[in-house]
PDB file of N, CA and C in Angstrom:
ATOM      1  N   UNK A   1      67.948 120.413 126.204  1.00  0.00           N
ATOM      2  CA  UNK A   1      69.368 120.591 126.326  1.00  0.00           C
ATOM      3  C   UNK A   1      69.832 121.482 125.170  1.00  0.00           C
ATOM      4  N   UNK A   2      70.593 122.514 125.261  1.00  0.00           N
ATOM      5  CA  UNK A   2      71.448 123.279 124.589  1.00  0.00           C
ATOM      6  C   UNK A   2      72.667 123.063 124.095  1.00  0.00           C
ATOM      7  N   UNK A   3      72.797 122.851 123.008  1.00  0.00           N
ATOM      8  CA  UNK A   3      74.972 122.914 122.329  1.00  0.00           C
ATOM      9  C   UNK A   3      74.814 124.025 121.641  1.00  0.00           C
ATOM     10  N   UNK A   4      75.798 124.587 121.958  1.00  0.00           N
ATOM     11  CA  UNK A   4      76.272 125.536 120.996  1.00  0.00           C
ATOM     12  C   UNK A   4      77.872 126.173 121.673  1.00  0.00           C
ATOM     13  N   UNK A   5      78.212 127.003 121.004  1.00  0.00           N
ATOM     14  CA  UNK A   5      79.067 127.904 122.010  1.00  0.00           C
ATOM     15  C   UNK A   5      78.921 129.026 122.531  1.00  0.00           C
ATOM     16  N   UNK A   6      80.484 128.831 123.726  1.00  0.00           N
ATOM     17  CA  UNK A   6      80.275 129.743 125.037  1.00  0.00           C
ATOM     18  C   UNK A   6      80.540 131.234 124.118  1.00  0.00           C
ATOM     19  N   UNK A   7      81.085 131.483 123.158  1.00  0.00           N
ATOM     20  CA  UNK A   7      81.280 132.585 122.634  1.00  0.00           C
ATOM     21  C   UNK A   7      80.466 133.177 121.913  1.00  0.00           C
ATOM     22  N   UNK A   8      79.348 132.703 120.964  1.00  0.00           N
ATOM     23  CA  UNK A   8      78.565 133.031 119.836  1.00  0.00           C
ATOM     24  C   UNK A   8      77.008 132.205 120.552  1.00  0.00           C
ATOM     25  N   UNK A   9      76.387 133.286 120.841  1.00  0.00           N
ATOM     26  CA  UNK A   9      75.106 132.738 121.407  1.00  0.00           C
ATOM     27  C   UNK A   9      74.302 132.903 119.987  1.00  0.00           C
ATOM     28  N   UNK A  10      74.324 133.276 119.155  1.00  0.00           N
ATOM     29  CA  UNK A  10      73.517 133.455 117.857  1.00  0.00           C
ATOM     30  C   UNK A  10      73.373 132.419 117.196  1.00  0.00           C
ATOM     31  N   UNK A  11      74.225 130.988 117.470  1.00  0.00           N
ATOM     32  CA  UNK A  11      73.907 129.582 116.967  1.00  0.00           C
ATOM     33  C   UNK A  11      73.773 128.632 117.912  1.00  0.00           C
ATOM     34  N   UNK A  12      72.554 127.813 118.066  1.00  0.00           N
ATOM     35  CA  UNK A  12      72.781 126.604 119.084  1.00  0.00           C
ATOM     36  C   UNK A  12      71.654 125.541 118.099  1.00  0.00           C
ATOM     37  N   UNK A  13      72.135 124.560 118.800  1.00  0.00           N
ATOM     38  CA  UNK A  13      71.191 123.598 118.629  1.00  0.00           C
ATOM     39  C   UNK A  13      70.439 122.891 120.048  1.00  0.00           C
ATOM     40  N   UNK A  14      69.509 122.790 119.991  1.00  0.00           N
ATOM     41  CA  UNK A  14      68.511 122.293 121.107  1.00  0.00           C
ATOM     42  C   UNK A  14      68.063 120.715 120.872  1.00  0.00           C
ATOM     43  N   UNK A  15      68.207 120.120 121.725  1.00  0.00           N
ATOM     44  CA  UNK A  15      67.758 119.103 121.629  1.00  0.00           C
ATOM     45  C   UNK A  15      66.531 119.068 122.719  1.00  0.00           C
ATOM     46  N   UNK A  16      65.287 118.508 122.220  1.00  0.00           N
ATOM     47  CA  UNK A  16      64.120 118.066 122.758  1.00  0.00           C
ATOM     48  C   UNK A  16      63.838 116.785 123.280  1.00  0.00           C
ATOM     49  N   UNK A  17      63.988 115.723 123.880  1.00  0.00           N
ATOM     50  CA  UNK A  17      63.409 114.431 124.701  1.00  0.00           C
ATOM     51  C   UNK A  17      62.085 114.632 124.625  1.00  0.00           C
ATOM     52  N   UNK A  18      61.426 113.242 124.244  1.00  0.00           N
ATOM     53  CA  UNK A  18      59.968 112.728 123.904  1.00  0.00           C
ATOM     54  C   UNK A  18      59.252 113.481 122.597  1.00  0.00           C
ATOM     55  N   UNK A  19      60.101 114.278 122.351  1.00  0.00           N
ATOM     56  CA  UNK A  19      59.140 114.856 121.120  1.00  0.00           C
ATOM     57  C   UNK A  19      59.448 114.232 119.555  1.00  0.00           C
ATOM     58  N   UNK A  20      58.461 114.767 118.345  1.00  0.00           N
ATOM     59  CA  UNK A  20      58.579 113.706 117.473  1.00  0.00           C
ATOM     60  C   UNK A  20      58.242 115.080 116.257  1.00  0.00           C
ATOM     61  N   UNK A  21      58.231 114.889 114.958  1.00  0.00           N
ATOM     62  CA  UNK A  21      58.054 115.793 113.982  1.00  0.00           C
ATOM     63  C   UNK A  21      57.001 116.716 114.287  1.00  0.00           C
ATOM     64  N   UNK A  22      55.663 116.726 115.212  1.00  0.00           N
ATOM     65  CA  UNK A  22      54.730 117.165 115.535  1.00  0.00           C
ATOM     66  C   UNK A  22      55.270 118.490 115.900  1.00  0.00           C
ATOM     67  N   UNK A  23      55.916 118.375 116.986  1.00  0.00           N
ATOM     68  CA  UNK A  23      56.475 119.937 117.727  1.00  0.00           C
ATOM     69  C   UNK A  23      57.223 120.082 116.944  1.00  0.00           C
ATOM     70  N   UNK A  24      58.403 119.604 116.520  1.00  0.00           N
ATOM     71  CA  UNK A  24      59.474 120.172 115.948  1.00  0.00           C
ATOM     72  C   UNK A  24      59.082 120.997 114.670  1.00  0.00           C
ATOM     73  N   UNK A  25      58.330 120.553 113.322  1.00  0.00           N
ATOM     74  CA  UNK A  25      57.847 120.990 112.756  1.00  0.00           C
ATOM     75  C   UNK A  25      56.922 122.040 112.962  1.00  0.00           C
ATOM     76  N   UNK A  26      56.139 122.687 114.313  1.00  0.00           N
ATOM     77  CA  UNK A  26      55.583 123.514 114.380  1.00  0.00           C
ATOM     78  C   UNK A  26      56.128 124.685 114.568  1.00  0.00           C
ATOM     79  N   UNK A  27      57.918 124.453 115.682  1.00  0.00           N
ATOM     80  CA  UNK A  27      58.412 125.584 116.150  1.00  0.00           C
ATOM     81  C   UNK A  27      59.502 126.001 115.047  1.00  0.00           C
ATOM     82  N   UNK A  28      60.007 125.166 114.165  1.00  0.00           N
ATOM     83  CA  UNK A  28      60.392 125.553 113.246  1.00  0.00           C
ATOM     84  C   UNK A  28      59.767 126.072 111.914  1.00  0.00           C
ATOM     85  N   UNK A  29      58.396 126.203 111.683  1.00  0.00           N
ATOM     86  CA  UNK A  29      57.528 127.048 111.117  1.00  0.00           C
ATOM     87  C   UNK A  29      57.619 128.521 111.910  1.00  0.00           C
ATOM     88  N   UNK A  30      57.617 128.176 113.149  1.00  0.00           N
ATOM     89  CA  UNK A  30      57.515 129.890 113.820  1.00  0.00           C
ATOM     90  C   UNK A  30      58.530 129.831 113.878  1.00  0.00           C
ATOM     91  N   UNK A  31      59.959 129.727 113.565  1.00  0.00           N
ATOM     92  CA  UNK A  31      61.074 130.495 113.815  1.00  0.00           C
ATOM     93  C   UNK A  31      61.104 130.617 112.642  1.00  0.00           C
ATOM     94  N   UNK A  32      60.903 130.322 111.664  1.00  0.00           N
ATOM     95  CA  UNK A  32      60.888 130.611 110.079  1.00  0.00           C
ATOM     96  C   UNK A  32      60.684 132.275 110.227  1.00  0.00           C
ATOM     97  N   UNK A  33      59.243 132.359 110.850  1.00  0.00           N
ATOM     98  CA  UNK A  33      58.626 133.700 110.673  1.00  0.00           C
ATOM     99  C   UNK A  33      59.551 134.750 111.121  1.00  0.00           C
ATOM    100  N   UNK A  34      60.197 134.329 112.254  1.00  0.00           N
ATOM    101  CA  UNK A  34      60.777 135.894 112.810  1.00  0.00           C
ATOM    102  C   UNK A  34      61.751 136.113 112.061  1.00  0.00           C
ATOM    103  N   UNK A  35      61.963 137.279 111.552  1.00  0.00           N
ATOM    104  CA  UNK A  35      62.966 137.785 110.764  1.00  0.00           C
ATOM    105  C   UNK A  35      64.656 138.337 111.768  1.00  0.00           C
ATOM    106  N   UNK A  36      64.204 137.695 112.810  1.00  0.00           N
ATOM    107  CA  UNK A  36      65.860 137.528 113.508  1.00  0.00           C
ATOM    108  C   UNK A  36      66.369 136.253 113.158  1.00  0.00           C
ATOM    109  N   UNK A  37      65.523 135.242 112.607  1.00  0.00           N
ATOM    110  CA  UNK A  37      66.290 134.063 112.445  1.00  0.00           C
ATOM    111  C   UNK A  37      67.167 134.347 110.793  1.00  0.00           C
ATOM    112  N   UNK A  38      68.150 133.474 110.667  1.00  0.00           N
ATOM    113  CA  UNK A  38      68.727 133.424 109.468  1.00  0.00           C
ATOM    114  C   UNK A  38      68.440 131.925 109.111  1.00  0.00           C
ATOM    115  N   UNK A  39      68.524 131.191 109.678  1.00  0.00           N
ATOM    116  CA  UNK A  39      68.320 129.695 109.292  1.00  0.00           C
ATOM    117  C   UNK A  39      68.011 128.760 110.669  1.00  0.00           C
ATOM    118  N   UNK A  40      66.845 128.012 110.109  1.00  0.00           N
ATOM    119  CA  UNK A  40      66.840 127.129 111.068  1.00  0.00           C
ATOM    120  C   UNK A  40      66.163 125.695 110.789  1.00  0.00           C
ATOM    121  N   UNK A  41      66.386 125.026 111.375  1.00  0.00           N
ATOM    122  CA  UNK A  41      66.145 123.480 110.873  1.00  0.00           C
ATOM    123  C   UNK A  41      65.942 122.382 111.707  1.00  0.00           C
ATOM    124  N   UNK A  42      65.513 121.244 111.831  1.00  0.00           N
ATOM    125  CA  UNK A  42      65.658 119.929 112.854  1.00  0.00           C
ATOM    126  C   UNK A  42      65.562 118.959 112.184  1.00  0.00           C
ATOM    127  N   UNK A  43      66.264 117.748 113.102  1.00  0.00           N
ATOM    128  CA  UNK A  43      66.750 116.291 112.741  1.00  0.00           C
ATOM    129  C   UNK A  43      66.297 115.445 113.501  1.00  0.00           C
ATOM    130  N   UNK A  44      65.694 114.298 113.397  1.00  0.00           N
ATOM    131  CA  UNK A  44      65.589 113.133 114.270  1.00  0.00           C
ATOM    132  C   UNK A  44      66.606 112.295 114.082  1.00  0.00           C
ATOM    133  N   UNK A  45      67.299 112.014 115.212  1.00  0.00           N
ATOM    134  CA  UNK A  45      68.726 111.345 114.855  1.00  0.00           C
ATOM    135  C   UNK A  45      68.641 110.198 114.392  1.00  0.00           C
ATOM    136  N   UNK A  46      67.219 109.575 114.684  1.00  0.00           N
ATOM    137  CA  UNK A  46      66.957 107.953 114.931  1.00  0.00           C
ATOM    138  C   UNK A  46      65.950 107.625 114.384  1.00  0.00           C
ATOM    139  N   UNK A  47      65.199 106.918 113.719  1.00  0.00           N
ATOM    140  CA  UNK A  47      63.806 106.630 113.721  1.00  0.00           C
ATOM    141  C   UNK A  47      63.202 106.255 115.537  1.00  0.00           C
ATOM    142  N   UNK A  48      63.917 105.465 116.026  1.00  0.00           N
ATOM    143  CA  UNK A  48      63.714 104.513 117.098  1.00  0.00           C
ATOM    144  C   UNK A  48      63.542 105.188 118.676  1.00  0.00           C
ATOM    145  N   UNK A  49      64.596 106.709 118.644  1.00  0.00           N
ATOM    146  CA  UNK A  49      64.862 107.159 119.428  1.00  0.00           C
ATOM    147  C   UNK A  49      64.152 108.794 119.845  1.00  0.00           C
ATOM    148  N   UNK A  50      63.328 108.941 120.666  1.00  0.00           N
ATOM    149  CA  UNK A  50      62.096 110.064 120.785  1.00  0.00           C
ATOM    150  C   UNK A  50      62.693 111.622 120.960  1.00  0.00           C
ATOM    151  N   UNK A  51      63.570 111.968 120.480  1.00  0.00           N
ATOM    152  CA  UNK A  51      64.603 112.873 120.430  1.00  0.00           C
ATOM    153  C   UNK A  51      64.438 113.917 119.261  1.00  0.00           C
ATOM    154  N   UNK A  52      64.269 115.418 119.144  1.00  0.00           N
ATOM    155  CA  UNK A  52      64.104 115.838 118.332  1.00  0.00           C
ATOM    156  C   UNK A  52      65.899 117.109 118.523  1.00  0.00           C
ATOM    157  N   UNK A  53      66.359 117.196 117.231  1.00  0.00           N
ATOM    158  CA  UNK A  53      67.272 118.263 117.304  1.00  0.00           C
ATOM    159  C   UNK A  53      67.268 119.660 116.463  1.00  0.00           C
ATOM    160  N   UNK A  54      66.856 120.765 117.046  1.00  0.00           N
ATOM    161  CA  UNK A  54      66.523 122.088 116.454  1.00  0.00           C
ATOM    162  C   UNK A  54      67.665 123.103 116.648  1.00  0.00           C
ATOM    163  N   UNK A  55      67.842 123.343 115.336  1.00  0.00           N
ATOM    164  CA  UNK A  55      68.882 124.182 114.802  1.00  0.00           C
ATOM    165  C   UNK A  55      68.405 125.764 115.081  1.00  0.00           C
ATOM    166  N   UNK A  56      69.063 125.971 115.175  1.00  0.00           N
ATOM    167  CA  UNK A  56      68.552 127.880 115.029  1.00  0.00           C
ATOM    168  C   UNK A  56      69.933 128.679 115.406  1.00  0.00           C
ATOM    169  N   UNK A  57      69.609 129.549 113.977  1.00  0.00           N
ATOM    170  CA  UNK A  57      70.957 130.574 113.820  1.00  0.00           C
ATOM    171  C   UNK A  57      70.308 131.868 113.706  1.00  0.00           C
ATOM    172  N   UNK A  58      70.829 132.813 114.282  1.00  0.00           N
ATOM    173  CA  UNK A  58      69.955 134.161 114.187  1.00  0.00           C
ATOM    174  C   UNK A  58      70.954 135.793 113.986  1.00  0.00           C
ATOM    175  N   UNK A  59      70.247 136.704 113.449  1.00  0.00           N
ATOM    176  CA  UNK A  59      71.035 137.690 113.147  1.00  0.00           C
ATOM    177  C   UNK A  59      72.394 138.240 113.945  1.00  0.00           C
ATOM    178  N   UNK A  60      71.909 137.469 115.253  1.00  0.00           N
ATOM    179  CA  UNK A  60      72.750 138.404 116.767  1.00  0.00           C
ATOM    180  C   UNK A  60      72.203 138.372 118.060  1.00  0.00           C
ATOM    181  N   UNK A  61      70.806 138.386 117.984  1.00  0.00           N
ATOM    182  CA  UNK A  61      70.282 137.898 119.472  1.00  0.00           C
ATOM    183  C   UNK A  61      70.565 136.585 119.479  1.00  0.00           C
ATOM    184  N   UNK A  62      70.253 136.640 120.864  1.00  0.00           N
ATOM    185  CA  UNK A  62      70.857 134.964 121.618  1.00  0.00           C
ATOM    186  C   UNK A  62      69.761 133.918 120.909  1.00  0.00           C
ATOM    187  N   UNK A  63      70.130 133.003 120.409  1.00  0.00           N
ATOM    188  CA  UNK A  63      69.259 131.849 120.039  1.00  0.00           C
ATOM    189  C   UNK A  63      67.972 131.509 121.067  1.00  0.00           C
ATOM    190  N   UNK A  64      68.698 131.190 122.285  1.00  0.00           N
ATOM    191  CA  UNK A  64      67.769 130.830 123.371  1.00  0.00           C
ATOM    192  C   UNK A  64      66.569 131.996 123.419  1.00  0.00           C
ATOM    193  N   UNK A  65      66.819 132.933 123.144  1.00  0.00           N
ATOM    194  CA  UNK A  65      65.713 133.763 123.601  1.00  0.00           C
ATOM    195  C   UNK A  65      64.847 133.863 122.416  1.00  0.00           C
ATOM    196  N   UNK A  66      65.584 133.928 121.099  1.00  0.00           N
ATOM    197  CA  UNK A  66      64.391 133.549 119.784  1.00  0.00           C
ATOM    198  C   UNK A  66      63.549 132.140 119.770  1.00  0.00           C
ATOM    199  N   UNK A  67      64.112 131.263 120.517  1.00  0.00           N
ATOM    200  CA  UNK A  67      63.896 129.942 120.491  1.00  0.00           C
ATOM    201  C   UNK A  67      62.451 130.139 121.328  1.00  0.00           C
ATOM    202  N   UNK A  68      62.376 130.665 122.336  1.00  0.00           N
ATOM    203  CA  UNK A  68      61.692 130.809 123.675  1.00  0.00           C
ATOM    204  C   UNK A  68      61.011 131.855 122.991  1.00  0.00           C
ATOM    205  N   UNK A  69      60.909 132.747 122.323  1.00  0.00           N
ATOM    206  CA  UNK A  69      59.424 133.753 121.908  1.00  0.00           C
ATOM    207  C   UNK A  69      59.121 133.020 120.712  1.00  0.00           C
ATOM    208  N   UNK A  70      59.885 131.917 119.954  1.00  0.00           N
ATOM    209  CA  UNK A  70      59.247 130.927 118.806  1.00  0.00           C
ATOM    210  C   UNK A  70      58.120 130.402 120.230  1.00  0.00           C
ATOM    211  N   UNK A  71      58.548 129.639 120.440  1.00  0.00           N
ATOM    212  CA  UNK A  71      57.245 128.929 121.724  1.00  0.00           C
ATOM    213  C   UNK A  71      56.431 129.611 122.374  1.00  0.00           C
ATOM    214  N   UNK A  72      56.509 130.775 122.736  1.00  0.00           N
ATOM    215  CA  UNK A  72      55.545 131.601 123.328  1.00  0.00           C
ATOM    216  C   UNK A  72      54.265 132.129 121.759  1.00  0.00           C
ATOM    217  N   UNK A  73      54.949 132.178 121.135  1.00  0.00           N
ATOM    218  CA  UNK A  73      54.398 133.135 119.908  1.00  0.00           C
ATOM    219  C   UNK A  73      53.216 131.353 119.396  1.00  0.00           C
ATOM    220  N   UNK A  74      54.445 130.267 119.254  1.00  0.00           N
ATOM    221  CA  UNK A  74      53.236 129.319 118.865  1.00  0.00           C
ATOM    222  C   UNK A  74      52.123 128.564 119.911  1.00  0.00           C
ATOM    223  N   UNK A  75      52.413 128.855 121.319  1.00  0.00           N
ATOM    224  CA  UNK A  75      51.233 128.504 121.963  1.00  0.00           C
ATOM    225  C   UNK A  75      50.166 129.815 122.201  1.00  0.00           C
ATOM    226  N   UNK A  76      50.268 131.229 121.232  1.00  0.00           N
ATOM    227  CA  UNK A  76      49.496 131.951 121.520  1.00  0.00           C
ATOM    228  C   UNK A  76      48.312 131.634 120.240  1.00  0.00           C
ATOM    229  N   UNK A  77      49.910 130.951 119.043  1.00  0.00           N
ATOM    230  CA  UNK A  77      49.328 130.518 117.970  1.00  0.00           C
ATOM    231  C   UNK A  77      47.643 129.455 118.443  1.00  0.00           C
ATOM    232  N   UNK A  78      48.376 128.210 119.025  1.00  0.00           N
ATOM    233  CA  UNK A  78      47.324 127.489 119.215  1.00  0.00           C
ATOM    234  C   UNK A  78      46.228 127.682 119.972  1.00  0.00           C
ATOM    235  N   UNK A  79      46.441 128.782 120.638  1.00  0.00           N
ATOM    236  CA  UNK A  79      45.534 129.229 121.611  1.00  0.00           C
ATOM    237  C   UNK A  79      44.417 129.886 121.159  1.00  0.00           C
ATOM    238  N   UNK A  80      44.729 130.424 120.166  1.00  0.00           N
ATOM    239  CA  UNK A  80      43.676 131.505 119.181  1.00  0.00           C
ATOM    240  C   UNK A  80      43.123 130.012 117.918  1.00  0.00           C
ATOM    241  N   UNK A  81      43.633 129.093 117.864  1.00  0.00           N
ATOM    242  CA  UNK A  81      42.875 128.279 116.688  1.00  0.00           C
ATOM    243  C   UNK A  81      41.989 127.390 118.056  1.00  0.00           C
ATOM    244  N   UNK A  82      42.568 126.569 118.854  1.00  0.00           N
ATOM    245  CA  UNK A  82      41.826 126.341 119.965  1.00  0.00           C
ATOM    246  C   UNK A  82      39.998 127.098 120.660  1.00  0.00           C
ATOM    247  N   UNK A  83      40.056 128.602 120.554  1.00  0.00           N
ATOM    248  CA  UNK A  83      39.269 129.063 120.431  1.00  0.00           C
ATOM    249  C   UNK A  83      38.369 129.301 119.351  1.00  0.00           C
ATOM    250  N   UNK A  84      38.968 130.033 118.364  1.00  0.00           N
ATOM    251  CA  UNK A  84      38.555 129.802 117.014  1.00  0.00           C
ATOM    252  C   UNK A  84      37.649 128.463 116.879  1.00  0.00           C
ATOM    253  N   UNK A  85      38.250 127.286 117.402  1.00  0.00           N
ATOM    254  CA  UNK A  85      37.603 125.934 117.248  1.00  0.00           C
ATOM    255  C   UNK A  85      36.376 125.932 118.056  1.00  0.00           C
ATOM    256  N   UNK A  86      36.534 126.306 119.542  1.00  0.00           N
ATOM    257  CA  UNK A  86      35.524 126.149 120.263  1.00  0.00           C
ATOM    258  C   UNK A  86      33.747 126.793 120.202  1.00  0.00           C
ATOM    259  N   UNK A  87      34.120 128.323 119.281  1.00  0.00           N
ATOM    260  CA  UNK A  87      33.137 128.982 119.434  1.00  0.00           C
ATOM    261  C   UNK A  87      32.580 128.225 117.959  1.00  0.00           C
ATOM    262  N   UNK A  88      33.345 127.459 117.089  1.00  0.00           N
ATOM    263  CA  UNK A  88      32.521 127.163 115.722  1.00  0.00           C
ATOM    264  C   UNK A  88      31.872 125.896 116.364  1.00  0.00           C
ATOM    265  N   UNK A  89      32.112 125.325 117.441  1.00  0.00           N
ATOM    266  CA  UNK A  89      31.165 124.082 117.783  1.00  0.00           C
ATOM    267  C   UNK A  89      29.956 124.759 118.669  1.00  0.00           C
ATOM    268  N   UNK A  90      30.102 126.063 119.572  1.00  0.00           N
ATOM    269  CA  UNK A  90      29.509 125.960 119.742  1.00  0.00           C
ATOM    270  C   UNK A  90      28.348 126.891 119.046  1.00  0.00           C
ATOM    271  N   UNK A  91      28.835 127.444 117.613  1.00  0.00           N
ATOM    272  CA  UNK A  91      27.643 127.672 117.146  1.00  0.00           C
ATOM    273  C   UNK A  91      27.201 126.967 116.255  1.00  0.00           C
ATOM    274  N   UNK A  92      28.098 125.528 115.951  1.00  0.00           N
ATOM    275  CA  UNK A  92      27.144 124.414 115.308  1.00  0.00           C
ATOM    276  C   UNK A  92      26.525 123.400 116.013  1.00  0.00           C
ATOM    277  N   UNK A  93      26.304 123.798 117.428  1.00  0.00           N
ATOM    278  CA  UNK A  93      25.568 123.206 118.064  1.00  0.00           C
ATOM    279  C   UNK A  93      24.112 123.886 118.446  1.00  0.00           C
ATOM    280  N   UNK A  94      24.423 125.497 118.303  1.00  0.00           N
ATOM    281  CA  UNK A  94      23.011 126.516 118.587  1.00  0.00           C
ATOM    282  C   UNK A  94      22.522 126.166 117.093  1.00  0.00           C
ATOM    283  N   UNK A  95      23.220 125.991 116.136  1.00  0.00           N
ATOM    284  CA  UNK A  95      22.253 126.735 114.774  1.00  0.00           C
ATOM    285  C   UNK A  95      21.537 124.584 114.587  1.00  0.00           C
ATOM    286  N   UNK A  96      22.185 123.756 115.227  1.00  0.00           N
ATOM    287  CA  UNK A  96      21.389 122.802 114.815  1.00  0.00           C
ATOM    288  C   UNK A  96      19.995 122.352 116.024  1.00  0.00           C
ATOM    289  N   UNK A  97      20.675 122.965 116.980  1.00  0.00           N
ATOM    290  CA  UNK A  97      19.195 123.000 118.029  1.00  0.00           C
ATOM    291  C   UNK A  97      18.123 123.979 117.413  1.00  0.00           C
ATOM    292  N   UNK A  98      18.478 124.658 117.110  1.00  0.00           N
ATOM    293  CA  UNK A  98      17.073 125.507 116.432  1.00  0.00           C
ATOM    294  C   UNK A  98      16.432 124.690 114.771  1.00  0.00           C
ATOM    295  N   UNK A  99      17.366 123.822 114.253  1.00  0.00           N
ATOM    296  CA  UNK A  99      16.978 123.514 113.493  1.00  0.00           C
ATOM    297  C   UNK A  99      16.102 121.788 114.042  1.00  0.00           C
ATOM    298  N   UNK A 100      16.733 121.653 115.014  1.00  0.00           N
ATOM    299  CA  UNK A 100      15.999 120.494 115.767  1.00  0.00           C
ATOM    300  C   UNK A 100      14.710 120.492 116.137  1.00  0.00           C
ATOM    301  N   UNK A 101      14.478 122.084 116.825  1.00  0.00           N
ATOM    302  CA  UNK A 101      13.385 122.723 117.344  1.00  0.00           C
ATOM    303  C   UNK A 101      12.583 122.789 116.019  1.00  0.00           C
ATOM    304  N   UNK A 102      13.288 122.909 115.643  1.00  0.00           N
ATOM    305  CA  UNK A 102      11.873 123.261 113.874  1.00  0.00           C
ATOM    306  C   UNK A 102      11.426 122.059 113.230  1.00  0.00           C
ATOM    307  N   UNK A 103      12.248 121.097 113.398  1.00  0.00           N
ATOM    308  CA  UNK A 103      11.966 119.766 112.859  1.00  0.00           C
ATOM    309  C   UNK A 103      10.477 119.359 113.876  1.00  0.00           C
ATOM    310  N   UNK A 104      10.982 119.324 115.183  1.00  0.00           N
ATOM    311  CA  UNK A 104      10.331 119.261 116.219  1.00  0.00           C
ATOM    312  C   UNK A 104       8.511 119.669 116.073  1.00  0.00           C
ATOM    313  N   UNK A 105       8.827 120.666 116.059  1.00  0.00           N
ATOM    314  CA  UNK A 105       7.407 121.862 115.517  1.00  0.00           C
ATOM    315  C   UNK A 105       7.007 121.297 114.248  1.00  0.00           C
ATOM    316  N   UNK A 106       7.463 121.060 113.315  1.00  0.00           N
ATOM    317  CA  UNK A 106       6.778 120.435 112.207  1.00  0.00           C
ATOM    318  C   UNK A 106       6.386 118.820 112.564  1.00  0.00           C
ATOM    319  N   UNK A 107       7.117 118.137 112.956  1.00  0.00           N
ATOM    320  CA  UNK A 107       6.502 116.911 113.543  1.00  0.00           C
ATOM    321  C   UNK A 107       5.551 116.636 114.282  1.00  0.00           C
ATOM    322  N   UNK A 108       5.364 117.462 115.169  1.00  0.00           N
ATOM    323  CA  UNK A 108       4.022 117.752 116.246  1.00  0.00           C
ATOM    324  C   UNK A 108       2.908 118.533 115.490  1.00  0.00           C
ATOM    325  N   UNK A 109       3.481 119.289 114.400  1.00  0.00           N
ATOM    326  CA  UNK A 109       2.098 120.023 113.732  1.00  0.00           C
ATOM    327  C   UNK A 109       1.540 118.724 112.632  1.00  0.00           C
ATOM    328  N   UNK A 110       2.258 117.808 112.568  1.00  0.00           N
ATOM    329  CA  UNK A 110       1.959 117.082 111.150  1.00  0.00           C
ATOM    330  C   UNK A 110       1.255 116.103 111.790  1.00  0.00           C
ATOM    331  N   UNK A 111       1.475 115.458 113.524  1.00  0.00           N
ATOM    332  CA  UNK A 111       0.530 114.479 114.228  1.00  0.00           C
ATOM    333  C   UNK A 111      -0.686 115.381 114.174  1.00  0.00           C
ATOM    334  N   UNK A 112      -0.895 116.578 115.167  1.00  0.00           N
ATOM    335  CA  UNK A 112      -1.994 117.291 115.102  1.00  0.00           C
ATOM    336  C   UNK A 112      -3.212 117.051 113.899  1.00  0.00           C
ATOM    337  N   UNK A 113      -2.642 117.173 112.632  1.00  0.00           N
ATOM    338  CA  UNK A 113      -3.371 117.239 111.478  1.00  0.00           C
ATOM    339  C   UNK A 113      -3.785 115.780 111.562  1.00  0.00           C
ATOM    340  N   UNK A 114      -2.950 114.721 111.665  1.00  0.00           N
ATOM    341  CA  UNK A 114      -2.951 113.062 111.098  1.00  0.00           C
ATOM    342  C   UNK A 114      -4.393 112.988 112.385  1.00  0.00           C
ATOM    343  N   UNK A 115      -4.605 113.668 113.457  1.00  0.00           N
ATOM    344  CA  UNK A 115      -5.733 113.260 114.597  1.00  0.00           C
ATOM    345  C   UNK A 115      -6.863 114.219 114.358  1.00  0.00           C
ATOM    346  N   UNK A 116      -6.976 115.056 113.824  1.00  0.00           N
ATOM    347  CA  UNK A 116      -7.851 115.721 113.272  1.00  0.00           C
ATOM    348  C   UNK A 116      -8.750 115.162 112.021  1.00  0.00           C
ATOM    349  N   UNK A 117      -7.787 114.486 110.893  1.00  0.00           N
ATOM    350  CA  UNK A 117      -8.614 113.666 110.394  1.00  0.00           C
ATOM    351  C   UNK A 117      -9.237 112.753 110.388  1.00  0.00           C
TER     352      UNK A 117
END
């Protein structure tokens, strides 16, 4: 949900349902960044109540639309650490199979010897 006014789209406040410092704190890190914002901020009105409220004031473009490339910009964010994440498992999963394989090879070379003697 949106408040602000019908005259000055450059300030609103947004309110979020079900969300908690998690999001709010993320999209207000990325509206930090864009240098159309002038200030921006959020409140939980309640401890009790799952409601987040995000401030955003901006040079002159419409809030809503800085608000909306803050969210686009941070799920491209997570999208690139998401990956980032995936390819480091899966090369700590290749570099410990080869080290498995070597354990492997030395264990079978060390029976070899123990039946030889």
């Amino acid at each position: 949900m949106e408040h602000g006014s019908f005259t000055d789209n450059s300030a609103a406040t947004f309110s979020l349902t079900d969300e908690d410092h998690t999001i709010a704190n993320a999209v207000r890190f990325t509206l930090n960044q864009d240098p159309r914002v002038t200030f921006c901020g959020y409140s939980i009105p309640h401890p009790s109540e799952a409601r987040v409220n995000i401030r955003v004031q901006t040079t002159g473009d419409p809030a809503r639309e800085v608000l909306k490339d803050a969210c686009q910009n941070l799920m491209l964010m997570c999208r690139h650490v998401r990956c980032t994440f995936d390819k480091a498992v899966e090369h700590f999963k290749a570099s410990n199979a080869v080290k498995a394989l070597k354990i492997d090879s030395q264990d079978s070379s060390g029976d070899d010897s123990e039946e030889s003697e």
